[in-house]
PDB file of N, CA and C in Angstrom:
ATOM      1  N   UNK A   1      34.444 -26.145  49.553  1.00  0.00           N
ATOM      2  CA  UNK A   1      35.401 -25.972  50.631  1.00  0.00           C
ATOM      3  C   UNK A   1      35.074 -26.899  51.793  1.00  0.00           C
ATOM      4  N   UNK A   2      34.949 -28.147  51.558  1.00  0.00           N
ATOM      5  CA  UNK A   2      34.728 -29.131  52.450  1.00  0.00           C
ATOM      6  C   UNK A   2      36.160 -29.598  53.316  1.00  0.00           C
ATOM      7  N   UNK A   3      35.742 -29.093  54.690  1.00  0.00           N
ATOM      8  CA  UNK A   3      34.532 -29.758  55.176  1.00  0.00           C
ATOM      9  C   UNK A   3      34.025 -28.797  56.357  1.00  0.00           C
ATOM     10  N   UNK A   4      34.447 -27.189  55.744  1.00  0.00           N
ATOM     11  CA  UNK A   4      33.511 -26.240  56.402  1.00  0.00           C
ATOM     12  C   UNK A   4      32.228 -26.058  56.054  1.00  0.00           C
ATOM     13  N   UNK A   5      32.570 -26.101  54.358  1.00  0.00           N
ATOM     14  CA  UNK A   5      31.220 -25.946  53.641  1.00  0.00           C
ATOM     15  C   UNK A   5      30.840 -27.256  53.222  1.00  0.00           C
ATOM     16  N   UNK A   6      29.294 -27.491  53.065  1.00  0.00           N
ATOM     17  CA  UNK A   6      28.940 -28.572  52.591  1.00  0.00           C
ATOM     18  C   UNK A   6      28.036 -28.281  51.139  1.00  0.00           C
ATOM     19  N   UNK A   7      27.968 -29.424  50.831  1.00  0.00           N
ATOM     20  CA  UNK A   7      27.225 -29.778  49.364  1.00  0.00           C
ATOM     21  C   UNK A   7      25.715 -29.473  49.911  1.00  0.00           C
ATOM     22  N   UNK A   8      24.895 -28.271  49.436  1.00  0.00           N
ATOM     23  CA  UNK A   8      23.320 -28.065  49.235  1.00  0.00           C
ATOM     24  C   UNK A   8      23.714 -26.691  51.179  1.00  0.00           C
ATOM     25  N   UNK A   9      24.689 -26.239  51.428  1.00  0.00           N
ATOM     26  CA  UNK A   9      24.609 -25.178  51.926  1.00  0.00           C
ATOM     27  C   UNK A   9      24.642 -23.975  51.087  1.00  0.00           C
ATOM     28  N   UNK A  10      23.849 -22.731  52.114  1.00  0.00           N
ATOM     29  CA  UNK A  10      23.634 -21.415  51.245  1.00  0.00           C
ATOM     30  C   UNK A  10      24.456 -20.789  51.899  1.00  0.00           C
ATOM     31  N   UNK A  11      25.355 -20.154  51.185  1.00  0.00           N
ATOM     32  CA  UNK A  11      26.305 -18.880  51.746  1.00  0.00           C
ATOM     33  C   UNK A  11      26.087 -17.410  51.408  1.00  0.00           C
ATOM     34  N   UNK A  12      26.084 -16.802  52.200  1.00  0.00           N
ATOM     35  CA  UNK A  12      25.840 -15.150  52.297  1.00  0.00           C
ATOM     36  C   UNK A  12      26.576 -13.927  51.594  1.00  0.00           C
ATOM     37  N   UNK A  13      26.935 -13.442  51.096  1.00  0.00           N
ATOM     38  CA  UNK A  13      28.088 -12.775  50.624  1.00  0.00           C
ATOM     39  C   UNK A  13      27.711 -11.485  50.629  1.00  0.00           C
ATOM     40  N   UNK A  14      28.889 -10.592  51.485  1.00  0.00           N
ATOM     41  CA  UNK A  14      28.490  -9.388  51.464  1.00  0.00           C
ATOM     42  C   UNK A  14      29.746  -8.912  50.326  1.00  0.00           C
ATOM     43  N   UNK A  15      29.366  -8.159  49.195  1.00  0.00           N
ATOM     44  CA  UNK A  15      29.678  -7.710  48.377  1.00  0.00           C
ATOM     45  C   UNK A  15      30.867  -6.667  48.486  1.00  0.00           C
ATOM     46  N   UNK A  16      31.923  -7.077  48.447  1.00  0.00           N
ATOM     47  CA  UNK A  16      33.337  -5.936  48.342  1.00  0.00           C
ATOM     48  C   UNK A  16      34.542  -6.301  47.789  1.00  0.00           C
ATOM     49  N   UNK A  17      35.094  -5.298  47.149  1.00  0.00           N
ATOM     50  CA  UNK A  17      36.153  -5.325  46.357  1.00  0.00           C
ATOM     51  C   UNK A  17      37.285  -5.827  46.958  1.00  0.00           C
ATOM     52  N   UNK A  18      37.602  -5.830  48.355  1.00  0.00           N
ATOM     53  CA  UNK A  18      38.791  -6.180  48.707  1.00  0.00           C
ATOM     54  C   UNK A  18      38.267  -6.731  50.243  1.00  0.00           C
ATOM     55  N   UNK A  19      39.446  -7.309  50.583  1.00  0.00           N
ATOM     56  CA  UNK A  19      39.216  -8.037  51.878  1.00  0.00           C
ATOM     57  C   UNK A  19      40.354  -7.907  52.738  1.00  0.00           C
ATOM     58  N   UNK A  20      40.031  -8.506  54.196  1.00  0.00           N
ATOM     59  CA  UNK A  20      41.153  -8.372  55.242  1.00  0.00           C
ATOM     60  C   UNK A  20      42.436  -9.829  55.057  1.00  0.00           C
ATOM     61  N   UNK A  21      43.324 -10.057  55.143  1.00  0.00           N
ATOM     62  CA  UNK A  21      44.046 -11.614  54.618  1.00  0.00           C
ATOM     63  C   UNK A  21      43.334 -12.623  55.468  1.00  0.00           C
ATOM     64  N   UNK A  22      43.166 -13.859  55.222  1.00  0.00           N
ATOM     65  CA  UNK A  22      42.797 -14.936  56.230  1.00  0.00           C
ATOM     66  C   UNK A  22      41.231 -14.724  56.096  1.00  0.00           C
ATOM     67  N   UNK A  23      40.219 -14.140  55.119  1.00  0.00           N
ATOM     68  CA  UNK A  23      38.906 -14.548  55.238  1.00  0.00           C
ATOM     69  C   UNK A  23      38.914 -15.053  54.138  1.00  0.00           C
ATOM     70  N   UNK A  24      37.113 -15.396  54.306  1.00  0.00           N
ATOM     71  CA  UNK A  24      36.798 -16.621  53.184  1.00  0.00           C
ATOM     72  C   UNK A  24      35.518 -15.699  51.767  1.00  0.00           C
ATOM     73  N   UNK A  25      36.425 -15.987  51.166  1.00  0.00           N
ATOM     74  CA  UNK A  25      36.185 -14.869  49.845  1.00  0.00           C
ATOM     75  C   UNK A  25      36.010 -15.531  48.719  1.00  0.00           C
ATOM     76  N   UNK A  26      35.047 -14.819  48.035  1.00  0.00           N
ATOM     77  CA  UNK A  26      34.516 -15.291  46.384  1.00  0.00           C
ATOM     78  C   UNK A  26      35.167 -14.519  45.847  1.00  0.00           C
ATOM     79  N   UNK A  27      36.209 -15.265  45.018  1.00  0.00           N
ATOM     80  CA  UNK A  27      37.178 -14.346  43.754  1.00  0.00           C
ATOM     81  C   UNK A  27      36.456 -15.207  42.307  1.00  0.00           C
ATOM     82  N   UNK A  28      37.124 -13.792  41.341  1.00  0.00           N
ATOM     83  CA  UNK A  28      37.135 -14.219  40.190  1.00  0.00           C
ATOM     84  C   UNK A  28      38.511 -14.599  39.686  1.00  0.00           C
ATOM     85  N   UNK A  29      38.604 -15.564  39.076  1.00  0.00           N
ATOM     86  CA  UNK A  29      39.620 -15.684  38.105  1.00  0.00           C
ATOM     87  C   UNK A  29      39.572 -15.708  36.716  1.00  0.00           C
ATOM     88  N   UNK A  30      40.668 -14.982  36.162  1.00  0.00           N
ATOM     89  CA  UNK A  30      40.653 -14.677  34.804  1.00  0.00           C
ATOM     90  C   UNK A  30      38.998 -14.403  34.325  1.00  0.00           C
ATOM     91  N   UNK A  31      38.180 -13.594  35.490  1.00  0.00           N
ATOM     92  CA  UNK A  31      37.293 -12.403  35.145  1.00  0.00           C
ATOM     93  C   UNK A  31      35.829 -13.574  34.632  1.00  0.00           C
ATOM     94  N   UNK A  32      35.854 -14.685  34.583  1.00  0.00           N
ATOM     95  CA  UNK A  32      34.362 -15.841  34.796  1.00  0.00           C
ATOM     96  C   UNK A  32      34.602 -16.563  35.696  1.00  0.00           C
ATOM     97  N   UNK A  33      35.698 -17.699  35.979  1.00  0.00           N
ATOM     98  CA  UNK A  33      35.701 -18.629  37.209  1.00  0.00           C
ATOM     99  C   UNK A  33      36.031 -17.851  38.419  1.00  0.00           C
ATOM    100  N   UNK A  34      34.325 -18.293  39.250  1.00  0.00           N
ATOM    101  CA  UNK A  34      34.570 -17.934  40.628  1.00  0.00           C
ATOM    102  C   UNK A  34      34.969 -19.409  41.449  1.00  0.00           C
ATOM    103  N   UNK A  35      35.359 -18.499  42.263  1.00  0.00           N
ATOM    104  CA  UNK A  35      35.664 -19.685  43.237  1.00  0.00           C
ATOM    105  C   UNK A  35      35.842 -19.050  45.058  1.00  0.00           C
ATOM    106  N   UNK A  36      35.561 -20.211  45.311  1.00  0.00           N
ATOM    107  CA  UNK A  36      35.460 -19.728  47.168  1.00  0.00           C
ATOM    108  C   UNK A  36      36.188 -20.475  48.404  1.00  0.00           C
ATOM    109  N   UNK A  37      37.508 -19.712  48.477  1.00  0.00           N
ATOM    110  CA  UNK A  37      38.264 -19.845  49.248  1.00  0.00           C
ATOM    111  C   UNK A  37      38.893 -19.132  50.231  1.00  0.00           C
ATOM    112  N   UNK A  38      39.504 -19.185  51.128  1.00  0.00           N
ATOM    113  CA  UNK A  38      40.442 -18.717  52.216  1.00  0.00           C
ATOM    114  C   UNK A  38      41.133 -17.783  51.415  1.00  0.00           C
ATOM    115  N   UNK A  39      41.196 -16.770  51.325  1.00  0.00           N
ATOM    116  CA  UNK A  39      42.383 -16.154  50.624  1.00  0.00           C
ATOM    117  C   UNK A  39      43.253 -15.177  51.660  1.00  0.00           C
ATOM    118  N   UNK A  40      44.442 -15.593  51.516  1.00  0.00           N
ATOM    119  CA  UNK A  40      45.852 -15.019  52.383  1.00  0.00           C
ATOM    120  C   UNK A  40      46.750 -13.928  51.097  1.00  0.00           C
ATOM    121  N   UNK A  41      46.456 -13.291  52.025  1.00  0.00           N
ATOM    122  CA  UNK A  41      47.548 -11.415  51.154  1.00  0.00           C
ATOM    123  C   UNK A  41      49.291 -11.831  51.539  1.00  0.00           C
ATOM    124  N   UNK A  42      49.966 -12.559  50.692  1.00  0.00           N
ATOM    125  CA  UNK A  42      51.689 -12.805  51.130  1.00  0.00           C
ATOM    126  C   UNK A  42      51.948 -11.259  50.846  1.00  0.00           C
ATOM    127  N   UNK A  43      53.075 -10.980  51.704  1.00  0.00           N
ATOM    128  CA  UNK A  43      53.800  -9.658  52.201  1.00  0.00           C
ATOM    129  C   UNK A  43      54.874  -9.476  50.646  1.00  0.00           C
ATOM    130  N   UNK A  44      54.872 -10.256  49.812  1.00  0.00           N
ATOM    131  CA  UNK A  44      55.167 -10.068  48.319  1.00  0.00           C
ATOM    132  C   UNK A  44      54.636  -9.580  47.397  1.00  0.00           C
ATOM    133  N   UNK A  45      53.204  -9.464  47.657  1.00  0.00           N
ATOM    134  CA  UNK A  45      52.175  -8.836  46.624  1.00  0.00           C
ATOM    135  C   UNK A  45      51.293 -10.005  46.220  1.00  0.00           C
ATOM    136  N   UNK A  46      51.907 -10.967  46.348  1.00  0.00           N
ATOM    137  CA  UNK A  46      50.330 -12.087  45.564  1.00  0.00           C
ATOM    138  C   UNK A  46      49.855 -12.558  46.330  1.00  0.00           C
ATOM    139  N   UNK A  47      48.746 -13.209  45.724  1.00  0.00           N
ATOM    140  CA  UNK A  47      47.695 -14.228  46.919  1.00  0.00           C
ATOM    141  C   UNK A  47      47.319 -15.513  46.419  1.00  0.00           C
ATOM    142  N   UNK A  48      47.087 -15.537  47.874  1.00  0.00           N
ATOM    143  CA  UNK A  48      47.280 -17.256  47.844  1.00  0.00           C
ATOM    144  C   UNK A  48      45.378 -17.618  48.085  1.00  0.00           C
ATOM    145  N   UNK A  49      45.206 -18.694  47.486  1.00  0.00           N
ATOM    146  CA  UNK A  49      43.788 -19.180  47.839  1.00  0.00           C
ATOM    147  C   UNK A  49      44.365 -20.553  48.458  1.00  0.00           C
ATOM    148  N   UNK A  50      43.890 -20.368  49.836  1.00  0.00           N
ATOM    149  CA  UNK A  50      43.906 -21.617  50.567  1.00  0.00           C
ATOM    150  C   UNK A  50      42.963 -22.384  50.525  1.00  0.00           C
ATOM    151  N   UNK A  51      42.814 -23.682  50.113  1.00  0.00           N
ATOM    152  CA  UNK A  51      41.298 -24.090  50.579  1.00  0.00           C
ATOM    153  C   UNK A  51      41.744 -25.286  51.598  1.00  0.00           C
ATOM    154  N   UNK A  52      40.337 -25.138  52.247  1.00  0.00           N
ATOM    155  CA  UNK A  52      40.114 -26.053  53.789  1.00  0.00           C
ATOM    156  C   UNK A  52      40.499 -27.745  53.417  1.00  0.00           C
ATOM    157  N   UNK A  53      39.953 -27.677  52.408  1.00  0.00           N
ATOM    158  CA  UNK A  53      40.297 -29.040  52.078  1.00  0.00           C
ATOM    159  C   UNK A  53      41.268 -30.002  51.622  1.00  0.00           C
ATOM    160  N   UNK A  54      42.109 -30.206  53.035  1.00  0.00           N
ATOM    161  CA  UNK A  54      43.019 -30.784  52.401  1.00  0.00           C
ATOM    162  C   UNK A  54      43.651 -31.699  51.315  1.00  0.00           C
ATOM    163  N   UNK A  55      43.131 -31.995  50.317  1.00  0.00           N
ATOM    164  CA  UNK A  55      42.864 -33.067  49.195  1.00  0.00           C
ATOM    165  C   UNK A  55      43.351 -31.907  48.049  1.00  0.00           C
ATOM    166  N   UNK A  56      42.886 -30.852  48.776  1.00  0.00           N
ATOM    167  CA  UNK A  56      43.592 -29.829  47.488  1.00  0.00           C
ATOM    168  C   UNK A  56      44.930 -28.469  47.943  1.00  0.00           C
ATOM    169  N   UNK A  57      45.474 -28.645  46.762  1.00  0.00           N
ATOM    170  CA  UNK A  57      46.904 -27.647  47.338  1.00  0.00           C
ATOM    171  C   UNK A  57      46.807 -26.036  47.062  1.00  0.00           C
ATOM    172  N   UNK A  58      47.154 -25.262  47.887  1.00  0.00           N
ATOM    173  CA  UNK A  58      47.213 -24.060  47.440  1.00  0.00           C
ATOM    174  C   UNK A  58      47.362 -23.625  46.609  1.00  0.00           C
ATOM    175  N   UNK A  59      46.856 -22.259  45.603  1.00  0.00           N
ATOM    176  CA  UNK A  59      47.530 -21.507  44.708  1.00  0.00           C
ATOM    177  C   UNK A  59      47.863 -20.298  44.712  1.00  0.00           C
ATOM    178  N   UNK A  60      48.755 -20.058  44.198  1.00  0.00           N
ATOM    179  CA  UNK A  60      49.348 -18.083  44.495  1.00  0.00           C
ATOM    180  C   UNK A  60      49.522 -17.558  43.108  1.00  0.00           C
ATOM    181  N   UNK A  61      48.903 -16.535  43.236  1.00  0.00           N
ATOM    182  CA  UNK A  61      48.317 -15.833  41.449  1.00  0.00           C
ATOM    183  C   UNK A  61      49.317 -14.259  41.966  1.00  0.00           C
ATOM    184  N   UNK A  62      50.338 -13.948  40.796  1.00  0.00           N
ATOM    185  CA  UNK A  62      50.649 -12.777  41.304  1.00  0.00           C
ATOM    186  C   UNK A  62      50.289 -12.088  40.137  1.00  0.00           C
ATOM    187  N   UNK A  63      50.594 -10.464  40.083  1.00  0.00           N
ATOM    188  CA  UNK A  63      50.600  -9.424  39.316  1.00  0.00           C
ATOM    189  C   UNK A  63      50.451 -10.238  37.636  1.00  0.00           C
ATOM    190  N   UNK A  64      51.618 -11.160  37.536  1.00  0.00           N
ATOM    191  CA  UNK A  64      51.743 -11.483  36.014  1.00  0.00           C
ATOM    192  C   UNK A  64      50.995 -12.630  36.050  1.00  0.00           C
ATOM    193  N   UNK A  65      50.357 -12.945  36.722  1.00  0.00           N
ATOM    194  CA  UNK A  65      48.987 -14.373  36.342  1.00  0.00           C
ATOM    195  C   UNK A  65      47.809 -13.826  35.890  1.00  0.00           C
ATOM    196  N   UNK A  66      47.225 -14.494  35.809  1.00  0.00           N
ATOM    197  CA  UNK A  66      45.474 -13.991  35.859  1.00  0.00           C
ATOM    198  C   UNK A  66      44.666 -13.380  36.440  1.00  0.00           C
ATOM    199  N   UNK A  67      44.168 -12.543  36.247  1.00  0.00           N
ATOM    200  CA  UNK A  67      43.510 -10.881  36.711  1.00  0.00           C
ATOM    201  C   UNK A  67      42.830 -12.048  37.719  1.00  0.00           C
ATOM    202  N   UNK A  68      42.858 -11.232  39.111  1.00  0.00           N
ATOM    203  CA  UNK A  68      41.967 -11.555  40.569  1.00  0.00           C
ATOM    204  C   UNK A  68      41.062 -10.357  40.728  1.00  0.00           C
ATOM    205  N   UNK A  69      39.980 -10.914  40.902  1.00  0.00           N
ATOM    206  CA  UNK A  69      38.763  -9.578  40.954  1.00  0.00           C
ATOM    207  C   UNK A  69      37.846 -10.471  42.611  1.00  0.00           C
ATOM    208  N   UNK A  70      38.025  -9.726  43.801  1.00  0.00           N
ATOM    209  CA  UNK A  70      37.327 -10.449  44.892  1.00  0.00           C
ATOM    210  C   UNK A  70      35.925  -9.693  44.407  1.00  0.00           C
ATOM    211  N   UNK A  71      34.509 -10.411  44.633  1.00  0.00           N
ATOM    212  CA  UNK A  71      33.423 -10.510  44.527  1.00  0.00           C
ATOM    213  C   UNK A  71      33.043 -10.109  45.548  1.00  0.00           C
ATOM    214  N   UNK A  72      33.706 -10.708  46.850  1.00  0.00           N
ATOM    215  CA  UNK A  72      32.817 -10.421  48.493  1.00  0.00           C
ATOM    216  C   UNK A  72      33.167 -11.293  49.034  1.00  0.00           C
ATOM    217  N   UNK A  73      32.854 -11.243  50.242  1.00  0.00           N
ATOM    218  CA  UNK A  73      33.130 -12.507  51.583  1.00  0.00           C
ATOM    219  C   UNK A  73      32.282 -12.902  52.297  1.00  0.00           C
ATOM    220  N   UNK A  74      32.234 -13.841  52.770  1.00  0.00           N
ATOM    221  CA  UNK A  74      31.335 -14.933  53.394  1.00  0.00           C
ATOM    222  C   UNK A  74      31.216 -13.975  54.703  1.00  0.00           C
ATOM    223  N   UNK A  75      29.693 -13.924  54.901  1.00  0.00           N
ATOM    224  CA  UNK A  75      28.992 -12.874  55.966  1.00  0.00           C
ATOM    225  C   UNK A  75      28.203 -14.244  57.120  1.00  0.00           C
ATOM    226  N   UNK A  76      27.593 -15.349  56.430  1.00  0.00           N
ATOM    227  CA  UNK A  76      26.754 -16.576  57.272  1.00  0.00           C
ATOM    228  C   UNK A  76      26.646 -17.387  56.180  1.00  0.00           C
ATOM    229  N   UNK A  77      26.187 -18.755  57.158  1.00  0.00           N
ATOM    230  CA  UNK A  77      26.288 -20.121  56.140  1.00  0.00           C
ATOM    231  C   UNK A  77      24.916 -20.760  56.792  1.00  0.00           C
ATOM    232  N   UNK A  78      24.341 -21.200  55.788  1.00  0.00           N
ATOM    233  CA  UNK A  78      22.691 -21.476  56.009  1.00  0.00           C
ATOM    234  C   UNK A  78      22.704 -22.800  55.714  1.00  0.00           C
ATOM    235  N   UNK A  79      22.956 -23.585  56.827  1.00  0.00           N
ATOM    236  CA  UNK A  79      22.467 -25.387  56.487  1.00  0.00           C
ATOM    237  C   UNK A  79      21.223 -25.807  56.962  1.00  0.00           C
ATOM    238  N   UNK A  80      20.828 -26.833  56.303  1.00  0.00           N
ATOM    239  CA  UNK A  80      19.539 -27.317  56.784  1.00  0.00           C
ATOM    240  C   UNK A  80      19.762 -28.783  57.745  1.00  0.00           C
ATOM    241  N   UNK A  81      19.203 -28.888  58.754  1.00  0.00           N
ATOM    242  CA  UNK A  81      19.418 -29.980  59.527  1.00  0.00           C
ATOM    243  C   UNK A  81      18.315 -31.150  59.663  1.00  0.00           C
TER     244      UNK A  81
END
């Protein structure tokens, strides 16, 4: 998620099933690929993973896509200087 997150930072994750819209969350997709993005709750039922990086485009997974399982959300980010 560059260029909040960087390459060889440690991120924190506090462990929960669901989240508030607009934080930055470790989901599963289709139940092995995680991934760590912005995720936004649309007032339709699906969600969207935003990522920071503009180079890449949003995606919105609803009910009939691929099972979303959130892992947890980003609690602190540990860089070395």
């Amino acid at each position: 998620m560059y260029p909040k997150y960087l390459d060889g930072d440690t991120i924190i994750i506090e462990q929960t099933p669901d989240c508030e819209s607009g934080t930055d969350a470790v989901v599963y997709v289709n139940g092995y690929e995680a991934t760590l993005k912005t995720l936004i709750k649309n007032q339709d039922g699906k969600i969207t993973f935003k990522p920071i990086n503009p180079n890449y485009s949003p995606k919105t997974y609803g009910p009939e896509d691929e099972s979303i399982k959130i892992l947890g959300i980003v609690k602190e980010l540990r860089r070395k200087i």
